[in-house]
PDB file of N, CA and C in Angstrom:
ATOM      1  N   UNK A   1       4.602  10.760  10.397  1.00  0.00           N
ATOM      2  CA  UNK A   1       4.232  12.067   9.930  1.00  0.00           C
ATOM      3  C   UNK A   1       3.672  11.917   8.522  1.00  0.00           C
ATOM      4  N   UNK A   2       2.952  12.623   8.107  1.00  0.00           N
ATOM      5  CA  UNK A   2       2.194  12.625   6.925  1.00  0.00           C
ATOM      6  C   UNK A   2       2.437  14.201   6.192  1.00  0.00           C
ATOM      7  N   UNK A   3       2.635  14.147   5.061  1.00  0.00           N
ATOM      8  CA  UNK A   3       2.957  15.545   4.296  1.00  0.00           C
ATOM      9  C   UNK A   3       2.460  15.115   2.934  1.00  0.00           C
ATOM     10  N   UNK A   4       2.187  16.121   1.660  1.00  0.00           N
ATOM     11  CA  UNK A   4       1.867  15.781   0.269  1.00  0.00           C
ATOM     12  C   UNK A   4       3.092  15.034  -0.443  1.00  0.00           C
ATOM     13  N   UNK A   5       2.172  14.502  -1.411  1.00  0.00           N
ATOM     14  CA  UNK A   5       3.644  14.021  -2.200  1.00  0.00           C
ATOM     15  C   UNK A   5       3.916  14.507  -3.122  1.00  0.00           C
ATOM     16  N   UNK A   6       4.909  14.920  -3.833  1.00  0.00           N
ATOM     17  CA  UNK A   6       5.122  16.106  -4.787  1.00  0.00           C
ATOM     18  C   UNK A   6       5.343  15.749  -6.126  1.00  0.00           C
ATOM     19  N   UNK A   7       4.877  14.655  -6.254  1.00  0.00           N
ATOM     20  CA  UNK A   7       4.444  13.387  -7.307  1.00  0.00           C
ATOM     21  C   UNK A   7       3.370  13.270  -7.562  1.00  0.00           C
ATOM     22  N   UNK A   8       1.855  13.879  -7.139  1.00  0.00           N
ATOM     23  CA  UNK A   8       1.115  13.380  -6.928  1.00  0.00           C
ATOM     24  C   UNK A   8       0.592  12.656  -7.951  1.00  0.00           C
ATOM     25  N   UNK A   9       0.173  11.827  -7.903  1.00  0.00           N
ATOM     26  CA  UNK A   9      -1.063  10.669  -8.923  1.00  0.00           C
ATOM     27  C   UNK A   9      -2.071  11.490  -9.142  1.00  0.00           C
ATOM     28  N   UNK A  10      -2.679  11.676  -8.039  1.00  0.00           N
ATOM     29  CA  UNK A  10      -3.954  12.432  -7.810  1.00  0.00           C
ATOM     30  C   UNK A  10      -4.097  13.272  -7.219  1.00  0.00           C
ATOM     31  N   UNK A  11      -4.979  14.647  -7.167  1.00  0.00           N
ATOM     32  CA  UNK A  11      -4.873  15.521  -6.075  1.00  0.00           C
ATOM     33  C   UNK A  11      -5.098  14.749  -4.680  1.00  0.00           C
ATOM     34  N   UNK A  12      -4.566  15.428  -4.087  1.00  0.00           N
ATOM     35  CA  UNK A  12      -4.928  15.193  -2.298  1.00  0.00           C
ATOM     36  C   UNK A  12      -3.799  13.771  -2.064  1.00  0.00           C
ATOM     37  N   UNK A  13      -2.899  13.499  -2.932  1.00  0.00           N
ATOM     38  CA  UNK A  13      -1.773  11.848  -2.314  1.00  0.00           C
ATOM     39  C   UNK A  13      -1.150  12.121  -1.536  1.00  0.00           C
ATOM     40  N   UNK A  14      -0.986  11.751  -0.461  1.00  0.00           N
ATOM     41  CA  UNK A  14      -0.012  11.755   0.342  1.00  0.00           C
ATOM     42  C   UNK A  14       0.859  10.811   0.939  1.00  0.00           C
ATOM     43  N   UNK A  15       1.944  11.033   1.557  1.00  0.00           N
ATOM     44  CA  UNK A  15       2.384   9.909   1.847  1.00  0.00           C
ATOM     45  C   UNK A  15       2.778   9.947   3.561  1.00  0.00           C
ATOM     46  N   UNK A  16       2.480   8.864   4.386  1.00  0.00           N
ATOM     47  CA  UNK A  16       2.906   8.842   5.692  1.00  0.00           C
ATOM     48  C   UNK A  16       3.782   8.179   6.249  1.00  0.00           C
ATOM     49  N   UNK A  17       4.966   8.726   6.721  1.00  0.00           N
ATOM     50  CA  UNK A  17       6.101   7.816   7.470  1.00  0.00           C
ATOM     51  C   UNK A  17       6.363   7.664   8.574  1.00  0.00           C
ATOM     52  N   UNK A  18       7.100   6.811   9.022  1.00  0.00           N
ATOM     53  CA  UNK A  18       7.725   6.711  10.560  1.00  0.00           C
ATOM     54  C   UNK A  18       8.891   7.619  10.529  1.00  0.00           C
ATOM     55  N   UNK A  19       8.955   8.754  11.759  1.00  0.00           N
ATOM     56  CA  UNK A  19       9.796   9.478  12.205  1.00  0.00           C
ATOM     57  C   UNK A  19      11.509   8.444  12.127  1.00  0.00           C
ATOM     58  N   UNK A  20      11.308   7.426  12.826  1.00  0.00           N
ATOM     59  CA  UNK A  20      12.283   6.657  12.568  1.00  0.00           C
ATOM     60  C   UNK A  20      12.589   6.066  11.664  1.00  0.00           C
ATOM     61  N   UNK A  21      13.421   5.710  11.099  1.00  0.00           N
ATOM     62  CA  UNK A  21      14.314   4.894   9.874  1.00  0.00           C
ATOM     63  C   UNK A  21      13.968   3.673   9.760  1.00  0.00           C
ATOM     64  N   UNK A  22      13.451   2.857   8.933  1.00  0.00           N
ATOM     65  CA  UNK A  22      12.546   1.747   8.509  1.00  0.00           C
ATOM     66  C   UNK A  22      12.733   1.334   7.020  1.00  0.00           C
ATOM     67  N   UNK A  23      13.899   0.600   6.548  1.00  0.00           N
ATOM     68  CA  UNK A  23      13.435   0.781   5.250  1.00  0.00           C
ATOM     69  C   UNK A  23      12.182   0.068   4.635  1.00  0.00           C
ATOM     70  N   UNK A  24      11.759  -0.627   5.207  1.00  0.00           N
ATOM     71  CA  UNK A  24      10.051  -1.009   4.516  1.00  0.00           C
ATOM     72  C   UNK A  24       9.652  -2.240   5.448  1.00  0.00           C
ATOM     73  N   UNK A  25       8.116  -2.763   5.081  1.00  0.00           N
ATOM     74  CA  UNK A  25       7.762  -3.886   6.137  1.00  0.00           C
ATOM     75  C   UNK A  25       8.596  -4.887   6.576  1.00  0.00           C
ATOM     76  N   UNK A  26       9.205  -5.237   6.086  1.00  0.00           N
ATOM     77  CA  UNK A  26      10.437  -6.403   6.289  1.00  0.00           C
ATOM     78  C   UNK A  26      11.410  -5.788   7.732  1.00  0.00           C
ATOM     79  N   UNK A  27      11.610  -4.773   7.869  1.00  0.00           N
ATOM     80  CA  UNK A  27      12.335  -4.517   9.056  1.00  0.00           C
ATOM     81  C   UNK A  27      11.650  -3.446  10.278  1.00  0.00           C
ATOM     82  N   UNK A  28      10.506  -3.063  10.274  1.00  0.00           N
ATOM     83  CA  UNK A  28       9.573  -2.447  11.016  1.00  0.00           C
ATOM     84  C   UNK A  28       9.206  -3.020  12.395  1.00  0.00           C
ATOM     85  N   UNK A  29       9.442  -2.261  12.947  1.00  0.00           N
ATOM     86  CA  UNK A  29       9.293  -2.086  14.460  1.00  0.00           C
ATOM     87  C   UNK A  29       7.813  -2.340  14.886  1.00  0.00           C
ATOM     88  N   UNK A  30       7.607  -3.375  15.420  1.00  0.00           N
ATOM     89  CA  UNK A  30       6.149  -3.617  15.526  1.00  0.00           C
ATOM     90  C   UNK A  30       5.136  -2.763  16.574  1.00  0.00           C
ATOM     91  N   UNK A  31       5.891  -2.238  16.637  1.00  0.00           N
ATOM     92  CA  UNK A  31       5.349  -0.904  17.787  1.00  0.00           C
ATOM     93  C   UNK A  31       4.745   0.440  16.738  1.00  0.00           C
ATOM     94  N   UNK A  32       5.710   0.698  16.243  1.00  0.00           N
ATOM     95  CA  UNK A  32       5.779   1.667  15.217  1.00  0.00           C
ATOM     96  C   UNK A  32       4.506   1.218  14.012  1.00  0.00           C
ATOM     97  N   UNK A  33       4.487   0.368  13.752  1.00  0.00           N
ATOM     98  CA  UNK A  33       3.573  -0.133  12.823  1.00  0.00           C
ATOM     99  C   UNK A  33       2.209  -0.310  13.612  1.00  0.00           C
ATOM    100  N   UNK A  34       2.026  -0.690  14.393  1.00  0.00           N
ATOM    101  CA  UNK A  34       0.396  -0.169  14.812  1.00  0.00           C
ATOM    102  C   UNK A  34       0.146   0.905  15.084  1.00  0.00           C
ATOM    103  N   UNK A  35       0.857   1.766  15.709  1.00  0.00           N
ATOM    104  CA  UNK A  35       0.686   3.194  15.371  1.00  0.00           C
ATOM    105  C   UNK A  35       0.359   3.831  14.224  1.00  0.00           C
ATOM    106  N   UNK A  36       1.398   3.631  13.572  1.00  0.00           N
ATOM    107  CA  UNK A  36       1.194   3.921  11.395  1.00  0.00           C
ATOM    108  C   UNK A  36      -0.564   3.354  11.206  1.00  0.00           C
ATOM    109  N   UNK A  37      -0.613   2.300  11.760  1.00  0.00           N
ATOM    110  CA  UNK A  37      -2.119   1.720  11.314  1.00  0.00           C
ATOM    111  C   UNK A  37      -3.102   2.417  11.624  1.00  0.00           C
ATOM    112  N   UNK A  38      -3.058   2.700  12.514  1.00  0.00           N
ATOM    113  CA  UNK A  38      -4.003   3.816  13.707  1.00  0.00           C
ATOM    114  C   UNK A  38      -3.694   5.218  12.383  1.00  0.00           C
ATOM    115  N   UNK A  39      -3.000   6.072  12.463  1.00  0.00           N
ATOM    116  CA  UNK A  39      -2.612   6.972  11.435  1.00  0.00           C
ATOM    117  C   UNK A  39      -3.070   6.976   9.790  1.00  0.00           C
ATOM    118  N   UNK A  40      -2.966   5.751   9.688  1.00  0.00           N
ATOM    119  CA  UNK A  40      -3.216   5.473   8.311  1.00  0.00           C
ATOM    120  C   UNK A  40      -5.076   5.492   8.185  1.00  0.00           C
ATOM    121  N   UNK A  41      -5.393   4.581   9.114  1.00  0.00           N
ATOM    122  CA  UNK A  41      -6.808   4.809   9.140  1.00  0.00           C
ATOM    123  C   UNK A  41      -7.101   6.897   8.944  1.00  0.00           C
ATOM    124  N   UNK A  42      -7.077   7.676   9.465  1.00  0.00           N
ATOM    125  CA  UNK A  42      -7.344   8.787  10.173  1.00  0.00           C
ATOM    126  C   UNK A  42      -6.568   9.422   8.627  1.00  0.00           C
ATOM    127  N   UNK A  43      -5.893   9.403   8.482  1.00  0.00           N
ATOM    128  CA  UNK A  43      -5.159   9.977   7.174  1.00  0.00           C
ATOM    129  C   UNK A  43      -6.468   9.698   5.883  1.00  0.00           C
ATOM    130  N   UNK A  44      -6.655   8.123   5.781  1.00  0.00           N
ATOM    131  CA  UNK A  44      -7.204   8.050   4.826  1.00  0.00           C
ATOM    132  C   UNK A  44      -8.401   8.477   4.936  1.00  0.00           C
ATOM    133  N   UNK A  45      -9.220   8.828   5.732  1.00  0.00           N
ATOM    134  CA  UNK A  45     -10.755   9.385   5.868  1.00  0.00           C
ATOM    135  C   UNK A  45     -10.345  10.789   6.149  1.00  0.00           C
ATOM    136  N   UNK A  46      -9.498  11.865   6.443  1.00  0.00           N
ATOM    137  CA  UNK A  46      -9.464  12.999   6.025  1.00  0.00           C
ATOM    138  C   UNK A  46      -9.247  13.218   4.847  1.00  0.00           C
ATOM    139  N   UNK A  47      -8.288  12.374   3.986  1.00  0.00           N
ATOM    140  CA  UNK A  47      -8.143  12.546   2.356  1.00  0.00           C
ATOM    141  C   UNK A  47      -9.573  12.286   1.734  1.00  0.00           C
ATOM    142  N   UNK A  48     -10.572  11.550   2.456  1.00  0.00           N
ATOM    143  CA  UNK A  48     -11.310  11.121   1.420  1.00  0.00           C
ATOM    144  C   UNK A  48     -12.635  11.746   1.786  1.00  0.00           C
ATOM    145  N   UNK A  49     -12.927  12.471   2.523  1.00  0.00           N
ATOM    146  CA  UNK A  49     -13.452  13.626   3.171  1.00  0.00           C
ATOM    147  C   UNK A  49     -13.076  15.148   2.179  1.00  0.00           C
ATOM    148  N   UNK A  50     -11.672  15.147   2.385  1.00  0.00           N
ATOM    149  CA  UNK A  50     -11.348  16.335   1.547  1.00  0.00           C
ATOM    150  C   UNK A  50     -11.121  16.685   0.167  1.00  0.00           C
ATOM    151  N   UNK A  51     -11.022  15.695  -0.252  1.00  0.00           N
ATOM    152  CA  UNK A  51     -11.265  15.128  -2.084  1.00  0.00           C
ATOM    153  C   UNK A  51     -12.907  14.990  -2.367  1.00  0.00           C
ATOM    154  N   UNK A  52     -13.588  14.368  -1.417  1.00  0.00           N
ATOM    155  CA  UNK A  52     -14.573  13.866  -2.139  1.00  0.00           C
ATOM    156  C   UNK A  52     -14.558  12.783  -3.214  1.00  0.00           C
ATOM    157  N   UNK A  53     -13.270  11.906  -3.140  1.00  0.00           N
ATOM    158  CA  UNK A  53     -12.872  10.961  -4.150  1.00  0.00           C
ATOM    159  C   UNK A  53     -14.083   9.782  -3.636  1.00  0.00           C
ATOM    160  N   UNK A  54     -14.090   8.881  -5.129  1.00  0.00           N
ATOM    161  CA  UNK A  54     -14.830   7.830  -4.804  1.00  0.00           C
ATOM    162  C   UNK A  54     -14.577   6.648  -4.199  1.00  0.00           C
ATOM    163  N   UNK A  55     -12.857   7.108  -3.979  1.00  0.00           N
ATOM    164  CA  UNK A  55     -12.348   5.733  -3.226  1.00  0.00           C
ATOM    165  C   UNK A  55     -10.952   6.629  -2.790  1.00  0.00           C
ATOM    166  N   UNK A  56     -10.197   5.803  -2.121  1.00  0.00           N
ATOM    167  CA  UNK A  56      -8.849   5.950  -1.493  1.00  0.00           C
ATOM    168  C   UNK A  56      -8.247   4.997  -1.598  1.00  0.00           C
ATOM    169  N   UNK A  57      -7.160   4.467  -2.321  1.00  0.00           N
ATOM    170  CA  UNK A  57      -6.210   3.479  -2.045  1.00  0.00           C
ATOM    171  C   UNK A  57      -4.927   3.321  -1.309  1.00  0.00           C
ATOM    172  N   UNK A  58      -4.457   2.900  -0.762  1.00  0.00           N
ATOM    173  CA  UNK A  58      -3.123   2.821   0.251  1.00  0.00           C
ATOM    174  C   UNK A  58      -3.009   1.807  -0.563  1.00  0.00           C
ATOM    175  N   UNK A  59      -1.160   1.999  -0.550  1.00  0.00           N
ATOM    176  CA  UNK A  59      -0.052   1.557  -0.868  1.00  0.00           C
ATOM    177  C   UNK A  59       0.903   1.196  -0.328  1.00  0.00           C
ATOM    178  N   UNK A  60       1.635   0.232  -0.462  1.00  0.00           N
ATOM    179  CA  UNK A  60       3.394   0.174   0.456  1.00  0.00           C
ATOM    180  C   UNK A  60       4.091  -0.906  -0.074  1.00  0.00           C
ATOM    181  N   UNK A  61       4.728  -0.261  -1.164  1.00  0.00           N
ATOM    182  CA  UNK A  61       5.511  -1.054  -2.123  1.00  0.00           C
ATOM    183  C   UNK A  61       7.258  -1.372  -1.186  1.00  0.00           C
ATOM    184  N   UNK A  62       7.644  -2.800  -1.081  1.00  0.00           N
ATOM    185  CA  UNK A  62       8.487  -3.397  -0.471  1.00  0.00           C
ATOM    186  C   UNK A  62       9.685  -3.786  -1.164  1.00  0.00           C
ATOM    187  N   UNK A  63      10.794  -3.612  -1.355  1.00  0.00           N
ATOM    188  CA  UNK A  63      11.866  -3.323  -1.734  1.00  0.00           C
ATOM    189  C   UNK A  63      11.677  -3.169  -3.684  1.00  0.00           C
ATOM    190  N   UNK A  64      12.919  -2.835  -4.579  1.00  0.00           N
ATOM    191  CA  UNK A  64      13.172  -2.600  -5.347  1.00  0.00           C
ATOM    192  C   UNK A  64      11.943  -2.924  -6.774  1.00  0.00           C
ATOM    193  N   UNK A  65      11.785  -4.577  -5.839  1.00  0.00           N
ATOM    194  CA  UNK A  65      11.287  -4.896  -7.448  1.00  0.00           C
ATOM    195  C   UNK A  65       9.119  -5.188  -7.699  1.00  0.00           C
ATOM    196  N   UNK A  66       8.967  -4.508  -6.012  1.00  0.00           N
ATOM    197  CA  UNK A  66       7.644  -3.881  -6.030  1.00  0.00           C
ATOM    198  C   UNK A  66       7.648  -2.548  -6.130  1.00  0.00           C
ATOM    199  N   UNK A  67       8.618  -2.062  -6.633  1.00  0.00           N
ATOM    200  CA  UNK A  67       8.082  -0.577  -7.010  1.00  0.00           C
ATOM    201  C   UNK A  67       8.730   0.515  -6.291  1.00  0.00           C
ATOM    202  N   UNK A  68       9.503  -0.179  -5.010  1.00  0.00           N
ATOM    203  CA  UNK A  68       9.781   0.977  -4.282  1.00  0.00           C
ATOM    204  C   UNK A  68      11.424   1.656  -4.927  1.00  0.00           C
ATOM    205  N   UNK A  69      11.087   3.073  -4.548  1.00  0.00           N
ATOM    206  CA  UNK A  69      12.180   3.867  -5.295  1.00  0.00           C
ATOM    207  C   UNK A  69      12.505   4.038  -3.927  1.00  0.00           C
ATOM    208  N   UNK A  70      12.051   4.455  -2.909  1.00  0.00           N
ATOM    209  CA  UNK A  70      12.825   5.838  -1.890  1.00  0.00           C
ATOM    210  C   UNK A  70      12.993   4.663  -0.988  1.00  0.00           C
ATOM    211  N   UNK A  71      14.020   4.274  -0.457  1.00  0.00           N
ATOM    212  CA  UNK A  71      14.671   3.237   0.581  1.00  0.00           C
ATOM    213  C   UNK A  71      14.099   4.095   2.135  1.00  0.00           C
ATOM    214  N   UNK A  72      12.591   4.311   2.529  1.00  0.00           N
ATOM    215  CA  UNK A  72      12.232   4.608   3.534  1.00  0.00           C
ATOM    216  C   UNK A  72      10.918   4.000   3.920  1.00  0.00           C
ATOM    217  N   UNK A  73      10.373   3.520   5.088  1.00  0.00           N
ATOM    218  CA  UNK A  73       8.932   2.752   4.589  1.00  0.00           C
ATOM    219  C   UNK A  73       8.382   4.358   4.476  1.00  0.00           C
ATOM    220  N   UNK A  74       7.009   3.678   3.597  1.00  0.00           N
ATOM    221  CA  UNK A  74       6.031   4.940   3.215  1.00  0.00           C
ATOM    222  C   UNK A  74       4.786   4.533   2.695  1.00  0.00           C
ATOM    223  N   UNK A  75       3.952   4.810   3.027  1.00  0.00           N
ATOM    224  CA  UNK A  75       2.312   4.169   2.610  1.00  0.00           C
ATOM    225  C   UNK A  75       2.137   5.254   1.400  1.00  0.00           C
ATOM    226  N   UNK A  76       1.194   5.149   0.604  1.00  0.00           N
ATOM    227  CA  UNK A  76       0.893   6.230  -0.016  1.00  0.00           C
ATOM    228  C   UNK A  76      -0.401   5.982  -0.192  1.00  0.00           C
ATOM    229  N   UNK A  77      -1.152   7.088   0.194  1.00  0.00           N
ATOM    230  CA  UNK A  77      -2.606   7.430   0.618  1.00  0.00           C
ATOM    231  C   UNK A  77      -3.198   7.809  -0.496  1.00  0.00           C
ATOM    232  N   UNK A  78      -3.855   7.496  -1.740  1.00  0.00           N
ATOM    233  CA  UNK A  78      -4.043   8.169  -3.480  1.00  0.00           C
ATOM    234  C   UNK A  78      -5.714   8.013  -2.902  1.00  0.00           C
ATOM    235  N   UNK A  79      -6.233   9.097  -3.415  1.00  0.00           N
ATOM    236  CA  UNK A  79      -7.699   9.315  -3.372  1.00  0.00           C
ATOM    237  C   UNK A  79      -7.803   8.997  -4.847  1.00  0.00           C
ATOM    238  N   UNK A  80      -8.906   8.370  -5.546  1.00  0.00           N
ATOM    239  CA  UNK A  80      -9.139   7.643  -6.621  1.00  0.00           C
ATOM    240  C   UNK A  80     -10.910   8.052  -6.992  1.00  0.00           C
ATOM    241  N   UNK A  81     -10.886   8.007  -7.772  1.00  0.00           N
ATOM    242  CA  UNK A  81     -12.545   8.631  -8.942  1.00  0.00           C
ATOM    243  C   UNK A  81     -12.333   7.765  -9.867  1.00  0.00           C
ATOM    244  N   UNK A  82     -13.650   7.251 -10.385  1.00  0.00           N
ATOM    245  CA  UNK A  82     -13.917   6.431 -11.229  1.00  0.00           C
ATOM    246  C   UNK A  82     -13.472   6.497 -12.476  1.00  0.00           C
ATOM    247  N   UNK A  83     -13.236   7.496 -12.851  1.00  0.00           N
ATOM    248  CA  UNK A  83     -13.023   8.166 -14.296  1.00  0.00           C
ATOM    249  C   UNK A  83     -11.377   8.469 -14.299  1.00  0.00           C
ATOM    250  N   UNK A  84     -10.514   8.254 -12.925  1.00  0.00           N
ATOM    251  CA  UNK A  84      -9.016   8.466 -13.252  1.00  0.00           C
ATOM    252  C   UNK A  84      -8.185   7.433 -13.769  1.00  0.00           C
ATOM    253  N   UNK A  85      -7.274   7.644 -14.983  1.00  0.00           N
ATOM    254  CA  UNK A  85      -6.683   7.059 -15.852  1.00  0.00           C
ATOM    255  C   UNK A  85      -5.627   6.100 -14.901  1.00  0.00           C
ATOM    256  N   UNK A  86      -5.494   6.395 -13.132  1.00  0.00           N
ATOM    257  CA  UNK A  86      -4.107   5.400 -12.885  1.00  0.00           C
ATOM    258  C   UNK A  86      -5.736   4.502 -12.135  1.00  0.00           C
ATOM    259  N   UNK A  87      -4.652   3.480 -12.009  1.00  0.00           N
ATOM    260  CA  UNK A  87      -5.380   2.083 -11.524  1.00  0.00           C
ATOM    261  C   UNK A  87      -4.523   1.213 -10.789  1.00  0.00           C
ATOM    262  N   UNK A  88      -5.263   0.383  -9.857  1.00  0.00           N
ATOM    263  CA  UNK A  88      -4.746  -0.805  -9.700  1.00  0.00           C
ATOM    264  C   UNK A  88      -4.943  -2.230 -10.697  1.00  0.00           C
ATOM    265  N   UNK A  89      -4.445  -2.540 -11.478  1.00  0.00           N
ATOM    266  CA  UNK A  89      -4.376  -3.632 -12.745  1.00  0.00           C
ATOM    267  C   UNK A  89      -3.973  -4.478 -12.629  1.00  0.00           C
ATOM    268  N   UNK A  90      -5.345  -5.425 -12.964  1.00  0.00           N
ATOM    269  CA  UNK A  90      -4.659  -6.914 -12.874  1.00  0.00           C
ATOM    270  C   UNK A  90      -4.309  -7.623 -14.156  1.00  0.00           C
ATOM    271  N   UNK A  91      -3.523  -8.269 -14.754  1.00  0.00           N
ATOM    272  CA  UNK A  91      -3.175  -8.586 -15.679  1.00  0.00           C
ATOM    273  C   UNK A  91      -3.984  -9.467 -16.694  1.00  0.00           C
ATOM    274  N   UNK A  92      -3.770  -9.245 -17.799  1.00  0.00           N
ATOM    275  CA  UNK A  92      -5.418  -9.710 -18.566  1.00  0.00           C
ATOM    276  C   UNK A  92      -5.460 -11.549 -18.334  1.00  0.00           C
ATOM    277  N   UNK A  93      -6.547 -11.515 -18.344  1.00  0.00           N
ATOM    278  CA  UNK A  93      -7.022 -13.577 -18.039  1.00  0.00           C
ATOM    279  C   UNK A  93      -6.630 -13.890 -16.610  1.00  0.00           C
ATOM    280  N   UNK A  94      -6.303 -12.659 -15.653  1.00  0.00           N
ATOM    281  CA  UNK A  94      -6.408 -12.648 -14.280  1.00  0.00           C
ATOM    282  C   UNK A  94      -7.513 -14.120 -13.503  1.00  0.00           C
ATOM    283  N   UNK A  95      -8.895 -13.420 -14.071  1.00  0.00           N
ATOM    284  CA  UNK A  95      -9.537 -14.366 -13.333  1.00  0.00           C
ATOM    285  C   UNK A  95     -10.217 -15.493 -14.375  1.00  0.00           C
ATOM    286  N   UNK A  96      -9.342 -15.690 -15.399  1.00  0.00           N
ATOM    287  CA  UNK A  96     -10.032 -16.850 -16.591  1.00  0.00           C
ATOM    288  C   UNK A  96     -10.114 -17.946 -15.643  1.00  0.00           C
ATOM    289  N   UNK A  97      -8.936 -18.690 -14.777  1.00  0.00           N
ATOM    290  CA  UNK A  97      -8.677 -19.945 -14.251  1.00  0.00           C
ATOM    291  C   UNK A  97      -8.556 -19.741 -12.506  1.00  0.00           C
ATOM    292  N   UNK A  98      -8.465 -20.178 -12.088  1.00  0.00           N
ATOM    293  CA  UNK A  98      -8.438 -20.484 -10.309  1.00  0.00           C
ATOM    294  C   UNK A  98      -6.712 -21.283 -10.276  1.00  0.00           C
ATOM    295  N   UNK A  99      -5.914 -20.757  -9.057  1.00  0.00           N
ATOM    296  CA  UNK A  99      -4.503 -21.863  -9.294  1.00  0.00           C
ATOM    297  C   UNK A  99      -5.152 -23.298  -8.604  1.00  0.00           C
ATOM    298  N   UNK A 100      -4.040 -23.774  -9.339  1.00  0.00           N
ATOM    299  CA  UNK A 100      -5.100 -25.502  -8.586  1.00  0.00           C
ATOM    300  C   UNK A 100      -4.700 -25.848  -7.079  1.00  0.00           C
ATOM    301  N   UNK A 101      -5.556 -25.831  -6.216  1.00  0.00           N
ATOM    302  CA  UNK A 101      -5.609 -26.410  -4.960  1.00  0.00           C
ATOM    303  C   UNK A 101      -4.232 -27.247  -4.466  1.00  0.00           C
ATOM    304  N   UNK A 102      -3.337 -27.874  -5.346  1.00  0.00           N
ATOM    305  CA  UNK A 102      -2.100 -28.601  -4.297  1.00  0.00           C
ATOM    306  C   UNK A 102      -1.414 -27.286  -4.413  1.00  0.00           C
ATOM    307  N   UNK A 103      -1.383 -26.383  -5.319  1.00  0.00           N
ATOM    308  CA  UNK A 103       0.071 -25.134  -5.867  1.00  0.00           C
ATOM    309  C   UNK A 103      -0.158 -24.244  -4.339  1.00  0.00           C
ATOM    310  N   UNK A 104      -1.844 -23.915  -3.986  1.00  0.00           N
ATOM    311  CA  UNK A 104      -2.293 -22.908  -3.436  1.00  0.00           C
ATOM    312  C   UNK A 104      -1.366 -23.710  -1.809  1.00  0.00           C
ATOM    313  N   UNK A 105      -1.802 -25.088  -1.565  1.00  0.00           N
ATOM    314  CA  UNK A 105      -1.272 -26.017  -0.013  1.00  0.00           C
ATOM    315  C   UNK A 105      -0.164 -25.940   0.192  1.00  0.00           C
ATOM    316  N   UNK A 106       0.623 -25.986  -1.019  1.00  0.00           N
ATOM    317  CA  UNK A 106       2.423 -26.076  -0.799  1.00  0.00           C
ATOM    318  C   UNK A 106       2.729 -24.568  -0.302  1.00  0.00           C
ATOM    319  N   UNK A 107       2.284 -23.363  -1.142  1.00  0.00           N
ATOM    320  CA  UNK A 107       2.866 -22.320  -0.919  1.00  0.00           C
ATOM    321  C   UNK A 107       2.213 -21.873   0.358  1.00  0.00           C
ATOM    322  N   UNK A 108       1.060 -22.008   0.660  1.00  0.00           N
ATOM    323  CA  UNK A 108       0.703 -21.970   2.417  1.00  0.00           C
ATOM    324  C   UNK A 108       1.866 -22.451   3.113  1.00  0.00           C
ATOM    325  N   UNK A 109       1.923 -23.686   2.590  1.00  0.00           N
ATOM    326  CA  UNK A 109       2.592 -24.150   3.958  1.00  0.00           C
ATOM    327  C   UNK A 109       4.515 -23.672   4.010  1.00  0.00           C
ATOM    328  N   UNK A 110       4.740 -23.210   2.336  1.00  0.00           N
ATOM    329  CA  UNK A 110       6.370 -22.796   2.483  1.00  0.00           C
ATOM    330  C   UNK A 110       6.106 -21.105   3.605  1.00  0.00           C
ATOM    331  N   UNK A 111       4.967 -20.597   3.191  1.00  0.00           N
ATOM    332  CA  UNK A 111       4.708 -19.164   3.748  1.00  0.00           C
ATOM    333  C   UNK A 111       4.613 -19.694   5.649  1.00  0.00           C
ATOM    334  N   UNK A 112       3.831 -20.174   6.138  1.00  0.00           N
ATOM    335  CA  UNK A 112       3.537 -20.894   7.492  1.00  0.00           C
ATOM    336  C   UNK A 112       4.625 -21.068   7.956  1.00  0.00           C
ATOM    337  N   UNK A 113       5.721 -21.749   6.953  1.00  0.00           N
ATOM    338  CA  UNK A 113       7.067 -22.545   7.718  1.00  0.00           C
ATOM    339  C   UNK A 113       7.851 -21.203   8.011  1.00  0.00           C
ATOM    340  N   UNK A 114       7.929 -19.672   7.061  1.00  0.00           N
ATOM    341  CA  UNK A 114       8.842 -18.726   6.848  1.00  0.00           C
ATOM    342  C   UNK A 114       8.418 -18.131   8.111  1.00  0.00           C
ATOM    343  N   UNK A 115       7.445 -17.948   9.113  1.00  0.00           N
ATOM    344  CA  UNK A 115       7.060 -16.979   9.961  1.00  0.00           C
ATOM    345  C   UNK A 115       8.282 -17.567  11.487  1.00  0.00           C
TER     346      UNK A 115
END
């Protein structure tokens, strides 16, 4: 289900959940989650249709120490204009250097081994 968020960032944010209890990607019902995907698409092109924003960003911050406050999964749908003060930010000297090629192989392969 999808409703406003009463937080908003921006006009038109919303946020969309699963009817069922999920506390975030880590325990999601893989059924339930292509559905949400399907939804999420269709959510975000009516927000961005009805804003007229220059962009739309989706969100889905995963336990405590990405951000999430409300222990429920929840996307959040923010319609975004060039000129609005919130952002997605990358931290300064982001792209000064590249990580070096063995750092990038190891953590592939610890991520590969976790699935």
């Amino acid at each position: 289900m999808a409703f406003m968020d009463v937080f908003p960032i921006t006009t038109g944010h919303c946020l969309l959940i699963p009817k069922r209890h999920f506390v975030n990607m880590m325990d999601v019902d893989h059924d339930v989650l292509s559905h949400m995907s399907v939804k999420l698409s269709e959510l975000t092109k009516a927000v961005s249709k009805a804003t007229g924003a220059d962009g739309v960003i989706n969100v889905i911050a995963n336990g405590e120490g990405a951000g999430q406050d409300v222990p429920h999964l929840h996307f959040h749908v923010i319609p975004r204009n060039n000129a609005d003060p919130f952002g997605f930010k990358f931290p300064p000297g982001y792209h000064d250097s590249m990580a070096p090629r063995d750092e990038l192989d190891r953590m592939s392969k610890r991520i590969r081994k976790s699935f």
